[in-house]
C-alpha atoms as a PDB file:
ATOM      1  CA  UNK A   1      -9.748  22.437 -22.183  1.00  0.00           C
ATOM      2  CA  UNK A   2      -8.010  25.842 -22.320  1.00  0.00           C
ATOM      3  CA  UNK A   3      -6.814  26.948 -25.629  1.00  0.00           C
ATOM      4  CA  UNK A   4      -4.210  29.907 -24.737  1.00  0.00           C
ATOM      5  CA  UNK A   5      -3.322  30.624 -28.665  1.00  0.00           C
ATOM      6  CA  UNK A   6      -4.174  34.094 -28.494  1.00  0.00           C
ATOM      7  CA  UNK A   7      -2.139  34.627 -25.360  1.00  0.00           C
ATOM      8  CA  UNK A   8       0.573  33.219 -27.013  1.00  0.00           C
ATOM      9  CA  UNK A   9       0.390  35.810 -29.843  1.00  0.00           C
ATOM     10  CA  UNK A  10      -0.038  38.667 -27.090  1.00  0.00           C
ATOM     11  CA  UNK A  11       2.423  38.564 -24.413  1.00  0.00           C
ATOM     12  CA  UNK A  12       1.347  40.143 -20.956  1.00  0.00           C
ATOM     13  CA  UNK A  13      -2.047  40.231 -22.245  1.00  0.00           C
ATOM     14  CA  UNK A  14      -4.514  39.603 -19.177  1.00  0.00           C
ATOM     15  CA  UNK A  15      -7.218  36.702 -20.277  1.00  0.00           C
ATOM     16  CA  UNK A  16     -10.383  35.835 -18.664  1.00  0.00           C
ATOM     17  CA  UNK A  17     -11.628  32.093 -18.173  1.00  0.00           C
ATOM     18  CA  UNK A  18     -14.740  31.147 -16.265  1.00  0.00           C
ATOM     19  CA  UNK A  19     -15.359  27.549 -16.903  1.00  0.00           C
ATOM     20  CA  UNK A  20     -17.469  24.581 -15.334  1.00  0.00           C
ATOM     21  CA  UNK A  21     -15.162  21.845 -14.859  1.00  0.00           C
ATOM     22  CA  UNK A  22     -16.022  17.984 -14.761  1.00  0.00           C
ATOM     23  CA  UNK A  23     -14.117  16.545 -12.029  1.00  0.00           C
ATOM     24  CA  UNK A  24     -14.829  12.966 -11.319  1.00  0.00           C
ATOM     25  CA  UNK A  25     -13.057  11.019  -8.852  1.00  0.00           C
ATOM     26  CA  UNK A  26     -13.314   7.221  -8.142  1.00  0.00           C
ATOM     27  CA  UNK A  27     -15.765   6.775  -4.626  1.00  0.00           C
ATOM     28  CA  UNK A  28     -12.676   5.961  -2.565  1.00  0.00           C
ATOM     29  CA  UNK A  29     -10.616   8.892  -3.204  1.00  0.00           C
ATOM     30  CA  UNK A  30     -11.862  11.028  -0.401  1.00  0.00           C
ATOM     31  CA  UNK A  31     -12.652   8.370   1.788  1.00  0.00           C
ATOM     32  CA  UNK A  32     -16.739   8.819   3.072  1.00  0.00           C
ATOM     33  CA  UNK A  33     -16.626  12.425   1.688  1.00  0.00           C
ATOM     34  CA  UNK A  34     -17.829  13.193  -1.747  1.00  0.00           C
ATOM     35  CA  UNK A  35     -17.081  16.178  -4.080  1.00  0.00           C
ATOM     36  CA  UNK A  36     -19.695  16.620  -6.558  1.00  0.00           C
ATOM     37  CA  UNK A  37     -18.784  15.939  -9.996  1.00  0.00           C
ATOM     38  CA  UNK A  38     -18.969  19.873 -11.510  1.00  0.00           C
ATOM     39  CA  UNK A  39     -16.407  22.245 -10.413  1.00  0.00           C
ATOM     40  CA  UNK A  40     -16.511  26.154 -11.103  1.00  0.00           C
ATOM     41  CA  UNK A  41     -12.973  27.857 -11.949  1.00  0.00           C
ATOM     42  CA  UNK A  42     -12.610  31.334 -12.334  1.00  0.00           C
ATOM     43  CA  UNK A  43      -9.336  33.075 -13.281  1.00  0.00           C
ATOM     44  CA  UNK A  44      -6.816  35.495 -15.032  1.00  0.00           C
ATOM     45  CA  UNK A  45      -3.754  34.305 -17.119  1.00  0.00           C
ATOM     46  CA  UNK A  46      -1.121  35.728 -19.286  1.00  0.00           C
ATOM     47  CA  UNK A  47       1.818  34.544 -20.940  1.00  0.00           C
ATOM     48  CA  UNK A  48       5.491  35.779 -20.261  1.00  0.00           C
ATOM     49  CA  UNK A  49       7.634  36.746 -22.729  1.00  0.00           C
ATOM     50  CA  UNK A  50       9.331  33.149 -21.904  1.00  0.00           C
ATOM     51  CA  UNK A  51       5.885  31.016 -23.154  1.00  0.00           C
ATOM     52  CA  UNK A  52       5.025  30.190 -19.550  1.00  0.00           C
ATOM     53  CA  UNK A  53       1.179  30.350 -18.656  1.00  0.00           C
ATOM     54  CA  UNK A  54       0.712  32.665 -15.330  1.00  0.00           C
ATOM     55  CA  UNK A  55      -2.719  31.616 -13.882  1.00  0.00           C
ATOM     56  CA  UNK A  56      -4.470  33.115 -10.964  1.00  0.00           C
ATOM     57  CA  UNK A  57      -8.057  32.305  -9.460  1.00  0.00           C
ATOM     58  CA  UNK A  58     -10.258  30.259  -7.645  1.00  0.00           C
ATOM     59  CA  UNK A  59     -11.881  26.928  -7.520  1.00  0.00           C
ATOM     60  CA  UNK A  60     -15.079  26.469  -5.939  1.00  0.00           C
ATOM     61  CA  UNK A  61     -16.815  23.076  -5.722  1.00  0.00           C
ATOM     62  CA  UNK A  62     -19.837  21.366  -3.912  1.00  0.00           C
ATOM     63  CA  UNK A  63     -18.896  18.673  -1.596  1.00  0.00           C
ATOM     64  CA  UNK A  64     -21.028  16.289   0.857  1.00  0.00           C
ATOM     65  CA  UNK A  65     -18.843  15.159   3.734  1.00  0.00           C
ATOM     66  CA  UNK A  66     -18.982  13.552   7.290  1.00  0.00           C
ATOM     67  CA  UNK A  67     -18.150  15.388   9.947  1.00  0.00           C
ATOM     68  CA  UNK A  68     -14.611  13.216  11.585  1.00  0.00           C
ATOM     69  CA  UNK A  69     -16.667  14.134  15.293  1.00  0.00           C
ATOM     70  CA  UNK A  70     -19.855  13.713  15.103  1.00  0.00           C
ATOM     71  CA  UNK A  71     -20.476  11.430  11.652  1.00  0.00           C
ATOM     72  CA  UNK A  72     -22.853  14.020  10.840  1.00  0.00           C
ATOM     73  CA  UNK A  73     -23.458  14.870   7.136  1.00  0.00           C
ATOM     74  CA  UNK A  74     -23.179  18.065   5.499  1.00  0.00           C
ATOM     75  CA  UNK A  75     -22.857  19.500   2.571  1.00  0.00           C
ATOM     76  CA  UNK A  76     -20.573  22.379   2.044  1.00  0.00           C
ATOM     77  CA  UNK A  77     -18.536  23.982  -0.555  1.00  0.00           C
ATOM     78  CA  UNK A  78     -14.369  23.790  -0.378  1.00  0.00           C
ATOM     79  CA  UNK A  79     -13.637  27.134  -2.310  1.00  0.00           C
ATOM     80  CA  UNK A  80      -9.807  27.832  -2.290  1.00  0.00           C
ATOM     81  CA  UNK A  81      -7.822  30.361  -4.243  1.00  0.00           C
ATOM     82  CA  UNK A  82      -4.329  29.334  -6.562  1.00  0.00           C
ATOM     83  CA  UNK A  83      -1.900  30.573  -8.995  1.00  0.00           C
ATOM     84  CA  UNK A  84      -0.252  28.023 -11.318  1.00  0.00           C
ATOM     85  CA  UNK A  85       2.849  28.136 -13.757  1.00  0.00           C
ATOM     86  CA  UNK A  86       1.992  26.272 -16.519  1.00  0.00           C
ATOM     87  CA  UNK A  87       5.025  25.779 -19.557  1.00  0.00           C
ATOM     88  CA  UNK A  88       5.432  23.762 -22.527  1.00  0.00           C
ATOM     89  CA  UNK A  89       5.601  20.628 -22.950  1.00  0.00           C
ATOM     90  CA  UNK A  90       9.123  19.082 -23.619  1.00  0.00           C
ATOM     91  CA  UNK A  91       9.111  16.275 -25.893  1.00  0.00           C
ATOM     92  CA  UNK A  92      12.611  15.180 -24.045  1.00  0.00           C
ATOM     93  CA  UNK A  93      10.695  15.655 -20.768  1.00  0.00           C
ATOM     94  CA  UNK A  94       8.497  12.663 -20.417  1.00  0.00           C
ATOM     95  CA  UNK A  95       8.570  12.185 -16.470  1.00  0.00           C
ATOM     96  CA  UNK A  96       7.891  15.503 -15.786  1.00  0.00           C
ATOM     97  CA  UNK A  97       5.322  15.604 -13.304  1.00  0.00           C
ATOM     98  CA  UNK A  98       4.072  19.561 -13.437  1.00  0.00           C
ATOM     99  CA  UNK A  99       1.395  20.911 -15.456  1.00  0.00           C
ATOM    100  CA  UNK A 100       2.209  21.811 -19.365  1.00  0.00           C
ATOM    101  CA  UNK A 101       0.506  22.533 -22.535  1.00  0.00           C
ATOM    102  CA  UNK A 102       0.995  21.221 -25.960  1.00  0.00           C
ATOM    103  CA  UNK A 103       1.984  22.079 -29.609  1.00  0.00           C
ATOM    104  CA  UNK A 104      -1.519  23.987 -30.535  1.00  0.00           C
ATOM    105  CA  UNK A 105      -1.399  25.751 -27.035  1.00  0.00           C
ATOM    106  CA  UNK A 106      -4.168  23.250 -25.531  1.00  0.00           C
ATOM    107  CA  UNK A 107      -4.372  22.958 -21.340  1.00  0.00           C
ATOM    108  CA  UNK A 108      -5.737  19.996 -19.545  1.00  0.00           C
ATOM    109  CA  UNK A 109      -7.421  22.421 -17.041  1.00  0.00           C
ATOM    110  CA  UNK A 110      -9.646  19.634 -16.170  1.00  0.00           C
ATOM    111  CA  UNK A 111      -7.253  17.999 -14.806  1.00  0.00           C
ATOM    112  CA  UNK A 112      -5.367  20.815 -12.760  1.00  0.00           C
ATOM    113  CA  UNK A 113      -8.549  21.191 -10.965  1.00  0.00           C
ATOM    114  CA  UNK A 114      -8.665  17.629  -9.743  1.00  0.00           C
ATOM    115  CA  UNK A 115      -5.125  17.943  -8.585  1.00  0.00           C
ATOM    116  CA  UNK A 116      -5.958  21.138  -6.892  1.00  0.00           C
ATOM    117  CA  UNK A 117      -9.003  19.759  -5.138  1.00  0.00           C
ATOM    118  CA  UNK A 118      -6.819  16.488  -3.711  1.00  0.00           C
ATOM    119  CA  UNK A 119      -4.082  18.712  -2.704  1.00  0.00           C
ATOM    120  CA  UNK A 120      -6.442  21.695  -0.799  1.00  0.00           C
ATOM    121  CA  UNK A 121      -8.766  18.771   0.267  1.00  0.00           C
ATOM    122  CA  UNK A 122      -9.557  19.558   4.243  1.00  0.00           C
ATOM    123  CA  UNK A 123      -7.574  16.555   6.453  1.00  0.00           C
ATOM    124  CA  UNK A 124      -9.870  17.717   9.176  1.00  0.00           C
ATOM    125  CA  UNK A 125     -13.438  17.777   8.554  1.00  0.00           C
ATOM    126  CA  UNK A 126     -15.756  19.007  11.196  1.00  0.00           C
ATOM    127  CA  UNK A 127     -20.163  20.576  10.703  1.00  0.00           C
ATOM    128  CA  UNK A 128     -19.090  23.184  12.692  1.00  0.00           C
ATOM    129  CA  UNK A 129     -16.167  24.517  14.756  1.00  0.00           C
ATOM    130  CA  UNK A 130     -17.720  23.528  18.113  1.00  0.00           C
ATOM    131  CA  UNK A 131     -18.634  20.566  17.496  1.00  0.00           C
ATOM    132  CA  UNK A 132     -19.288  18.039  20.244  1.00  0.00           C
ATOM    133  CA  UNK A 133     -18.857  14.684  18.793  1.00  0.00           C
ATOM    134  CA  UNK A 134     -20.481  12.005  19.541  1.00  0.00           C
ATOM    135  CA  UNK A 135     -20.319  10.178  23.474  1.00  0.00           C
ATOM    136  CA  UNK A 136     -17.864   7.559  23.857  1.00  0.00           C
ATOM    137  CA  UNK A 137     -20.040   5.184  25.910  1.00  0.00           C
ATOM    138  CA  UNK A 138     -23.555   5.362  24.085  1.00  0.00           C
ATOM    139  CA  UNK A 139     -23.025   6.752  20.630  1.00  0.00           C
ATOM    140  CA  UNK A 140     -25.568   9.699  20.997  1.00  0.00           C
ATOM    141  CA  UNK A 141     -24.636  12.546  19.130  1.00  0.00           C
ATOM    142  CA  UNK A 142     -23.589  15.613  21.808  1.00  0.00           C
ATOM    143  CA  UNK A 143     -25.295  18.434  19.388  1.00  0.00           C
ATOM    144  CA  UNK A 144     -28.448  17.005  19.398  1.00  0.00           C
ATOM    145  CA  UNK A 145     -28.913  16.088  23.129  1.00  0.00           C
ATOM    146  CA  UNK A 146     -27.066  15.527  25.684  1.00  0.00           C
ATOM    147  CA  UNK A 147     -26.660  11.761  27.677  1.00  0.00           C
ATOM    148  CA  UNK A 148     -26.436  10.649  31.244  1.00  0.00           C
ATOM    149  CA  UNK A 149     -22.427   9.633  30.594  1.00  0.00           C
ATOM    150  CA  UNK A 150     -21.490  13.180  29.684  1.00  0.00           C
ATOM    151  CA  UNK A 151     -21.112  14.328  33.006  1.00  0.00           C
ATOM    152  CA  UNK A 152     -19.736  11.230  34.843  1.00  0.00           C
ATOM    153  CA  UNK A 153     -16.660  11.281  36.397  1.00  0.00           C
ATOM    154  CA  UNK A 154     -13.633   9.279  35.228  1.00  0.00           C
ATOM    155  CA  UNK A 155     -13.488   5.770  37.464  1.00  0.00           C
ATOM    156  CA  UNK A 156     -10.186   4.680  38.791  1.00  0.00           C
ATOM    157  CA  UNK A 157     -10.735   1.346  36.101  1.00  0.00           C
ATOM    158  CA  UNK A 158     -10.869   3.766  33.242  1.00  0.00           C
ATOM    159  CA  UNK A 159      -7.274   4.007  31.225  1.00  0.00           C
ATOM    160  CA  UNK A 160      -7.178   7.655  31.122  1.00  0.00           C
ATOM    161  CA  UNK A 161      -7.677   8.395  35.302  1.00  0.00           C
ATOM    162  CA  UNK A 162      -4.178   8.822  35.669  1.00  0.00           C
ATOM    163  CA  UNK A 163      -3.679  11.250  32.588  1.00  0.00           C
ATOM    164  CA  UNK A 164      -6.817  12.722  34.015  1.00  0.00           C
ATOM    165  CA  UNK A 165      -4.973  12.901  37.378  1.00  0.00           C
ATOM    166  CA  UNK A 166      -1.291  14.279  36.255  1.00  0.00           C
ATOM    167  CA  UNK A 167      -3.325  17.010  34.000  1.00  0.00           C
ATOM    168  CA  UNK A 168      -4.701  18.346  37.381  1.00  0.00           C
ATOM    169  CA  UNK A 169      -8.712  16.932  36.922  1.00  0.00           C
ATOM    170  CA  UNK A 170     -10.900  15.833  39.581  1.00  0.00           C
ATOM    171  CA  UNK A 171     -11.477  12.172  39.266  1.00  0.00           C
ATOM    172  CA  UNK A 172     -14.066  10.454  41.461  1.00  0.00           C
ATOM    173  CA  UNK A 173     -11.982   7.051  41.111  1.00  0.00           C
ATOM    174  CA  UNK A 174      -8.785   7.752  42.572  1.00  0.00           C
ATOM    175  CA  UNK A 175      -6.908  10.359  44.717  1.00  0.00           C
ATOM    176  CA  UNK A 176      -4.423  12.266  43.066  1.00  0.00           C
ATOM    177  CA  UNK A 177      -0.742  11.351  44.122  1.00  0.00           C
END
């Protein structure tokens, strides 16, 4: 929790917090992936002459996924950078789904940072840029070895010899027409 009181008293007043954040998240949320429970948040804020919170920093968090090629597993950190406007809360505004503070100038930053993680969560997750993946025939895992199937030709029973074919590829299977 962020208590901005003193902000409030001292418009355009730069503030520092650096916080470790609990940020738990039911097992299903991100699927195979996990983000470790502790998040760190560092950032700046200040409050306008209008009561509204201007934060800026960055979120950086430990996370265990699987690689969507290779169903490796790695661990790696998603660090992103944000800036939030953050105003009071409305009594009259009940459905409002942005972030506010209340009466004695308290913010939920706990849970801004699990919004901010689902929202700047990766939708493709690969171990490394170049990664191989895994062969479609045996299952071995290209960046560890390679397999006799990798450099087989496409038959002329496989589904994908014609899309093979009209891309300009040499297929063993079937002439091109």
């Amino acid at each position: 929790m962020l208590n901005i009181q003193k902000a409030l008293k001292s418009p355009l007043e730069e503030f520092t917090f650096k916080s470790s954040v609990s940020v738990d998240f039911e097992p299903e949320t991100f699927s195979n992936n996990f983000v470790d429970s502790i998040a760190t948040v560092n950032m700046n804020y200040y409050v306008d002459y209008d009561n509204v919170i201007h934060i800026k920093g960055f979120v950086d968090v430990p996370c265990k996924f699987v690689c969507d090629r290779c169903a490796g597993i790695f661990q790696k950190n998603l660090y992103f950078d944000f800036e939030e406007e953050i105003c009071k809360k409305s009594e009259t505004d009940e459905d409002d789904d942005g972030f506010a503070y209340d009466e004695n100038g308290n913010v939920d930053i706990q849970e801004i940072v699990k919004n901010l993680i689902i929202t700047n969560f990766p939708t493709k997750i690969l171990c490394k840029p170049d990664c191989k993946g895994l062969c479609q025939v045996c299952g071995v895992n290209l960046n560890d070895q390679e397999c006799e199937h990798q450099n087989k030709k496409i038959g002329k029973n496989n589904p994908f010899a014609d899309l093979l074919n009209k891309l300009g590829g040499k297929n063993n299977g079937s002439s091109k027409k």
